[in-house]
N, C-alpha and C. Protein backbone atom coordinates (compact mmCIF):
# COMPACT_ATOMS: atom_id res chain seq x y z
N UNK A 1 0.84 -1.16 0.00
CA UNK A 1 0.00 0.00 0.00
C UNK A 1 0.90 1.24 0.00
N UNK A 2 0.99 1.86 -0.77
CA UNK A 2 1.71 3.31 -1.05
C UNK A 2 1.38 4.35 0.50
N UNK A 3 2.28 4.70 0.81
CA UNK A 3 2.38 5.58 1.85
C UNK A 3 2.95 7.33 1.05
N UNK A 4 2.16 8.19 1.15
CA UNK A 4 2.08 9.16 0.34
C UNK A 4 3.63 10.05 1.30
N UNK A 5 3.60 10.27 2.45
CA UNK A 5 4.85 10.90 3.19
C UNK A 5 6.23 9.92 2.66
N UNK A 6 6.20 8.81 1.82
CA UNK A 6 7.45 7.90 1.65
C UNK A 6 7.57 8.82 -0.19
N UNK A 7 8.74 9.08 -0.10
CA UNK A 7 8.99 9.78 -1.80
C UNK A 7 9.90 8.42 -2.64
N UNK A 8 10.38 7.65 -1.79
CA UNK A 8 11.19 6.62 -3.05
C UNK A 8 10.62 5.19 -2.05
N UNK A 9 9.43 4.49 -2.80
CA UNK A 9 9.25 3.64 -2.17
C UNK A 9 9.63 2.23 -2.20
N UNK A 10 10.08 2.10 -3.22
CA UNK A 10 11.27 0.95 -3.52
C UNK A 10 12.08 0.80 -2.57
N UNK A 11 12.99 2.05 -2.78
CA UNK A 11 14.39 1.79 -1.33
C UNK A 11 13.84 1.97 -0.11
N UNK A 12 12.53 2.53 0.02
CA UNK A 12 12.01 2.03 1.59
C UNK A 12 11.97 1.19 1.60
N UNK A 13 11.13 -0.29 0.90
CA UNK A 13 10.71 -1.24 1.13
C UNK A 13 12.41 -2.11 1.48
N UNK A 14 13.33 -1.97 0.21
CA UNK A 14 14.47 -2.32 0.48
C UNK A 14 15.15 -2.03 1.83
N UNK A 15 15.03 -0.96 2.23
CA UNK A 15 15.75 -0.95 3.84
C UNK A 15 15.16 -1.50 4.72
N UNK A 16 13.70 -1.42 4.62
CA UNK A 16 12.88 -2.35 5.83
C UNK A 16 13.45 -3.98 5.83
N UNK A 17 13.67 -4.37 4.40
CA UNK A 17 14.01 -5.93 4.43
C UNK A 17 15.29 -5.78 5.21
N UNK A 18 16.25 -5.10 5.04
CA UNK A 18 17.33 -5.15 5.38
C UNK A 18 17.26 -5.14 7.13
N UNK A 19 16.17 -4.64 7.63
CA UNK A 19 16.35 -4.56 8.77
C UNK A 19 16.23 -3.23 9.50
N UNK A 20 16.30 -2.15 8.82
CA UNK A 20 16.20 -0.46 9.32
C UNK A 20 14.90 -0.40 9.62
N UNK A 21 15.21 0.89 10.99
CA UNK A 21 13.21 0.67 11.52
C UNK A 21 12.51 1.41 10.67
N UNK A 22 11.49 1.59 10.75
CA UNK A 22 10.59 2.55 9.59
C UNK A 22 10.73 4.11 9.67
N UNK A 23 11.85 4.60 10.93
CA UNK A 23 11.67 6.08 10.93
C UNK A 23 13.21 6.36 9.74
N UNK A 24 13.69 5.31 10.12
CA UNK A 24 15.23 5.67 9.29
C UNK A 24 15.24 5.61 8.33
N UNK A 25 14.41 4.23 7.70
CA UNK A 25 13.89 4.23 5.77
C UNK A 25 13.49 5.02 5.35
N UNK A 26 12.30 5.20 6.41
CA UNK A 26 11.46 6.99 5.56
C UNK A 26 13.14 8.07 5.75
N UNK A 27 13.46 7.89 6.73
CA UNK A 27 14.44 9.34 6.15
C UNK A 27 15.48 9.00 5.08
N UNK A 28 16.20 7.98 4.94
CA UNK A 28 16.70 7.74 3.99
C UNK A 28 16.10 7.66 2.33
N UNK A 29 15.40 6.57 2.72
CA UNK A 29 14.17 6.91 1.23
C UNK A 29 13.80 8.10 0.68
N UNK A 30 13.36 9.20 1.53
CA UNK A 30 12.94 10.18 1.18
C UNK A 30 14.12 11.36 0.40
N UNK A 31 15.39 11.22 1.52
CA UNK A 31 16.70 12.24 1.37
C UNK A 31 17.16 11.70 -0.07
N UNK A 32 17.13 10.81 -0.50
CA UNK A 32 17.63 10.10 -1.61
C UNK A 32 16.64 10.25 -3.00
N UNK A 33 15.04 10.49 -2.70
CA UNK A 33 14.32 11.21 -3.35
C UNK A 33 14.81 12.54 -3.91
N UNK A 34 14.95 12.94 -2.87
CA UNK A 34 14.76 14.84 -2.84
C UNK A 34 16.70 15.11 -3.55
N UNK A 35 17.80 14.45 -3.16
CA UNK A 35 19.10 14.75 -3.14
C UNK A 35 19.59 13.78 -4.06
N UNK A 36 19.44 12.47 -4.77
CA UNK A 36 19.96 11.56 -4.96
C UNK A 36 20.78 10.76 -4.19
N UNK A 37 20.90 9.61 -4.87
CA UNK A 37 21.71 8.55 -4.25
C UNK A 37 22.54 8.89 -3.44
N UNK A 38 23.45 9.03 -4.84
CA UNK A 38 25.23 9.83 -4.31
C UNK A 38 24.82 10.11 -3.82
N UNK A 39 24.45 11.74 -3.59
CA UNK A 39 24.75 12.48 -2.32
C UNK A 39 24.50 12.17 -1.23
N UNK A 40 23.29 11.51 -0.90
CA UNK A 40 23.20 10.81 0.37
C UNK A 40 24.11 10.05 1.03
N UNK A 41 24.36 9.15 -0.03
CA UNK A 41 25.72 8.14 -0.10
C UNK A 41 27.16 8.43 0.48
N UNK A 42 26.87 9.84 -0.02
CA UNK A 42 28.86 10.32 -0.14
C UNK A 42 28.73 11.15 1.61
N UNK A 43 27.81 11.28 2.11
CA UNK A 43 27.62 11.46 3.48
C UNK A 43 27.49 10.68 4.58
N UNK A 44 27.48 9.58 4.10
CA UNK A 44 27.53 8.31 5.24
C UNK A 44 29.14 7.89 5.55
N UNK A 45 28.81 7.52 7.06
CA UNK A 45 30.20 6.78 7.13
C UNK A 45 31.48 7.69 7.70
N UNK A 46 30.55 9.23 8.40
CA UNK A 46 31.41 10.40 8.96
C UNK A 46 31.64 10.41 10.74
N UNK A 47 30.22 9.26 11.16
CA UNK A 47 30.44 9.89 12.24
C UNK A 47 31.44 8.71 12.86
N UNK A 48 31.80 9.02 13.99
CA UNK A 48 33.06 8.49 14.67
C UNK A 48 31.94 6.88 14.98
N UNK A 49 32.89 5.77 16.06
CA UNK A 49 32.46 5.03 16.13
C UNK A 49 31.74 4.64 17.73
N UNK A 50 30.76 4.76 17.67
CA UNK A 50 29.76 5.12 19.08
C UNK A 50 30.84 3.94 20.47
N UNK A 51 31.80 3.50 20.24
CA UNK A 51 32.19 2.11 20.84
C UNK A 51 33.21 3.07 21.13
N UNK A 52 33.91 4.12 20.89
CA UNK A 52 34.86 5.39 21.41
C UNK A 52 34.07 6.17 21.93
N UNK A 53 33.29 6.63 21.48
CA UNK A 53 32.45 7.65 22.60
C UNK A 53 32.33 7.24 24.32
N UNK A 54 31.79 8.22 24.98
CA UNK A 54 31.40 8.22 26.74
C UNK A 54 29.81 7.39 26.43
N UNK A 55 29.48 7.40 27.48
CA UNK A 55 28.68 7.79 27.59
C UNK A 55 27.54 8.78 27.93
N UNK A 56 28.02 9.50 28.23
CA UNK A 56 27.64 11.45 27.96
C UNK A 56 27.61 11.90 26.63
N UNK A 57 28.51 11.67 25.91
CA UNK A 57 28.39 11.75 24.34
C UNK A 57 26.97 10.76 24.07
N UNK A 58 27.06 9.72 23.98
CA UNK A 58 26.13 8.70 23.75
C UNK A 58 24.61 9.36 24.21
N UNK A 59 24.75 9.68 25.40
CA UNK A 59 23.28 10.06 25.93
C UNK A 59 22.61 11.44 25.18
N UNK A 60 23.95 12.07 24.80
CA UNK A 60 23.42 13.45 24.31
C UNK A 60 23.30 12.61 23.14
N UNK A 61 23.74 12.43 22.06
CA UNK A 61 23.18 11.95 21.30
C UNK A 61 21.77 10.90 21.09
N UNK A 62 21.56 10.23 21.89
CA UNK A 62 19.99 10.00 22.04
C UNK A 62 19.32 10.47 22.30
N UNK A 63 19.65 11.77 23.06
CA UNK A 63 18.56 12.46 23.23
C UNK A 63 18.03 13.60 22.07
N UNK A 64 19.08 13.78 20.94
CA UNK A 64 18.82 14.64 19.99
C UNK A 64 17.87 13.76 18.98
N UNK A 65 18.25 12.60 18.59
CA UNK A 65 17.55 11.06 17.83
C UNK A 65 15.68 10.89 18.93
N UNK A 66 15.96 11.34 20.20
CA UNK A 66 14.16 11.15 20.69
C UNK A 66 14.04 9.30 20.89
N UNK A 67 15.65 9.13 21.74
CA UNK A 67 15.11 7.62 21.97
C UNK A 67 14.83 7.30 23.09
N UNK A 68 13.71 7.32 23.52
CA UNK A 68 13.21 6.69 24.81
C UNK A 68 13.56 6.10 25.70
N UNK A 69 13.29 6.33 27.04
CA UNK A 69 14.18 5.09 28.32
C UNK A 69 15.71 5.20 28.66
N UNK A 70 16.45 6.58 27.71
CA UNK A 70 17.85 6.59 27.71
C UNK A 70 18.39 6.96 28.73
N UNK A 71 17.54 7.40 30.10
CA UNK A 71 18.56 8.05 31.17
C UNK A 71 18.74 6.39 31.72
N UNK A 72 17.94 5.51 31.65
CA UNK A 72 18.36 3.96 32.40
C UNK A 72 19.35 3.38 31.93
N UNK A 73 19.42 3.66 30.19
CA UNK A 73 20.33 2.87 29.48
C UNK A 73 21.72 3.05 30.50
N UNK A 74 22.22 1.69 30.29
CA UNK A 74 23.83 1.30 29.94
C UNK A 74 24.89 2.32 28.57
N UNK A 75 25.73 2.07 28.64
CA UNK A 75 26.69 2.33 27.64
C UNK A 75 26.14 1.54 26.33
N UNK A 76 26.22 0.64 26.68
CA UNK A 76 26.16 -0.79 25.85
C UNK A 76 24.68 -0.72 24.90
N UNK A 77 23.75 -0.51 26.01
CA UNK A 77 22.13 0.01 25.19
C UNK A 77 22.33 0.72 24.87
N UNK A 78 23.08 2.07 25.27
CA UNK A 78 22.33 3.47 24.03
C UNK A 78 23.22 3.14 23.31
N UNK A 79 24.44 2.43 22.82
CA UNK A 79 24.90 2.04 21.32
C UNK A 79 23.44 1.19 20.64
N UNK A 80 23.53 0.38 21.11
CA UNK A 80 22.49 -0.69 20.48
C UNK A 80 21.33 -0.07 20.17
N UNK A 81 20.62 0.97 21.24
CA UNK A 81 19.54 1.65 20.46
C UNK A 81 19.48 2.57 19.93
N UNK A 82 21.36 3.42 19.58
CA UNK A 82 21.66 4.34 18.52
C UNK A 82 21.48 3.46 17.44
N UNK A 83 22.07 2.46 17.11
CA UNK A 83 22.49 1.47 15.98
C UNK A 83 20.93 1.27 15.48
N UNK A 84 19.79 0.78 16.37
CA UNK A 84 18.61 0.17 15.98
C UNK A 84 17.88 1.65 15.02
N UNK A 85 18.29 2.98 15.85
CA UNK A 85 17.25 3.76 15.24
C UNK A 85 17.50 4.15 13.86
């Protein structure tokens, strides 16, 4: 069923198989609509590796992403539920 807010619905459907949750496909799907591939492409793969970060880094960063339950998280979870979102 076509979702009218999804602009490239192919590579949504493709990232969902892959495993990405549905907020990250829609943003990817969509940025890749609006910008192309490349460019989307040639922007991945900048940020450092969350397994060097604090966890103060980590937390601020979930909290900019809107991931839930993060003041309980571990180190270990807010990687895993940076990675999931």
């Amino acid at each position: 069923m076509p979702n009218s807010s999804i602009k490239n619905e192919k590579m949504y459907e493709e990232l969902r198989d892959e495993g990405n949750s549905k907020e990250k496909a829609a943003r990817i799907a969509n940025a890749s609509a609006a910008e192309g591939k490349k460019t989307v492409g040639a922007r991945g793969g900048r940020a450092g590796s969350y397994d060097d970060m604090t966890k103060d880094e980590l937390y601020e960063r979930a909290q900019r992403v809107g991931i839930d339950g993060r003041s309980d998280m571990s180190k270990d979870e807010l990687i895993e539920a940076l990675r999931d979102h």
